[in-house]
PDB file of N, CA and C in Angstrom:
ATOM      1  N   UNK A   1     105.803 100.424  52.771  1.00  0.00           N
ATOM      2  CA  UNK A   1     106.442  99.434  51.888  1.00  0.00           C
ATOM      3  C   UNK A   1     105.396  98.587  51.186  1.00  0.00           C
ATOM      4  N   UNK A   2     105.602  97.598  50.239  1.00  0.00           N
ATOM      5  CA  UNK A   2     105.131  97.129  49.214  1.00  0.00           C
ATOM      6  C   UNK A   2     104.969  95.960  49.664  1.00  0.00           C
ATOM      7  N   UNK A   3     103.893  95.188  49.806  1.00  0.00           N
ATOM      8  CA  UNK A   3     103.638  93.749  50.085  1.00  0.00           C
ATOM      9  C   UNK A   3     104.556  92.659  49.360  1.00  0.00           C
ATOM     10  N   UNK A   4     105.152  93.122  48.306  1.00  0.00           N
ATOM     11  CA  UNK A   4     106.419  92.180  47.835  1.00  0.00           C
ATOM     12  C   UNK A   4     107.654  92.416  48.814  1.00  0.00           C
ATOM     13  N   UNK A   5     107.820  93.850  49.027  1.00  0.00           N
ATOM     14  CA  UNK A   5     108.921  93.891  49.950  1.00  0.00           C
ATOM     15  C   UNK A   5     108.842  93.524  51.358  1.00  0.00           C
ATOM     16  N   UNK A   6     107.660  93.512  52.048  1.00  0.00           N
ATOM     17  CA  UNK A   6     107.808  92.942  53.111  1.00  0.00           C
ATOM     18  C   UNK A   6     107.793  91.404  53.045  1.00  0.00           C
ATOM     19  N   UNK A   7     107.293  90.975  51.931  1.00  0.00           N
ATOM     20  CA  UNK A   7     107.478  89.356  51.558  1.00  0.00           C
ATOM     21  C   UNK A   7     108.421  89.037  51.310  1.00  0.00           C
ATOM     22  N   UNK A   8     109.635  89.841  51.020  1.00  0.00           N
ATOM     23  CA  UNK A   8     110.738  89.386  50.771  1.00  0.00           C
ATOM     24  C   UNK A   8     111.669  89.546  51.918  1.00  0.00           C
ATOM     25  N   UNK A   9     111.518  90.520  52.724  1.00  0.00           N
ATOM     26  CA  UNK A   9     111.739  90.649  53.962  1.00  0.00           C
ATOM     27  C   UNK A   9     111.858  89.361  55.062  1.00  0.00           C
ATOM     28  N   UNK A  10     110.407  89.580  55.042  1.00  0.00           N
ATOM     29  CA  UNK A  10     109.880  88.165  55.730  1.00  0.00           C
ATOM     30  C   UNK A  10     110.731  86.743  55.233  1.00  0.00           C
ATOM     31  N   UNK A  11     110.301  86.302  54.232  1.00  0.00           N
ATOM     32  CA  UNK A  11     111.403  85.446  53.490  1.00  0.00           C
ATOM     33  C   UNK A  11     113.198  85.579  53.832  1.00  0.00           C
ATOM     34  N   UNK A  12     113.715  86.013  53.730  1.00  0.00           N
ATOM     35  CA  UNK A  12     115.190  86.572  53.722  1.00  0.00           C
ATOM     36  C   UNK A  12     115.027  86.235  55.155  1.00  0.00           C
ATOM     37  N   UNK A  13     114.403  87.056  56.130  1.00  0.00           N
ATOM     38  CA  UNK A  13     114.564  86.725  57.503  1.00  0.00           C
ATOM     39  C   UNK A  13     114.679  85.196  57.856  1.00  0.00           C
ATOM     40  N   UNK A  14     113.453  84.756  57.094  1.00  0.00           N
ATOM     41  CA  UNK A  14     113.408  83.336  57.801  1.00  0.00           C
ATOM     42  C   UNK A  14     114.436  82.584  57.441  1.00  0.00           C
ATOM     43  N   UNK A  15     114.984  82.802  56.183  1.00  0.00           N
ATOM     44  CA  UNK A  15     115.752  81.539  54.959  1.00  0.00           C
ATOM     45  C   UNK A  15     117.071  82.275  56.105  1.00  0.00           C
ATOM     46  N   UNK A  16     117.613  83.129  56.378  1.00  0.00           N
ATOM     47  CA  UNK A  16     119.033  83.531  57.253  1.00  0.00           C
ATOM     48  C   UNK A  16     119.171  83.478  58.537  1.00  0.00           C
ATOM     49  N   UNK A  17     117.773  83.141  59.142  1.00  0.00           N
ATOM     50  CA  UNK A  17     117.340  83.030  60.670  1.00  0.00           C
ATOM     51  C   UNK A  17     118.238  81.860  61.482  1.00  0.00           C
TER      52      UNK A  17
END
């Protein structure tokens, strides 16, 4: 995967955590 997609990943996880 693409360092944007795991950044967005990452992100999304935290912001719904």
């Amino acid at each position: 995967m693409m360092r944007i997609t795991m950044t967005s990943i990452n992100y999304l996880g935290s912001n719904f955590h």
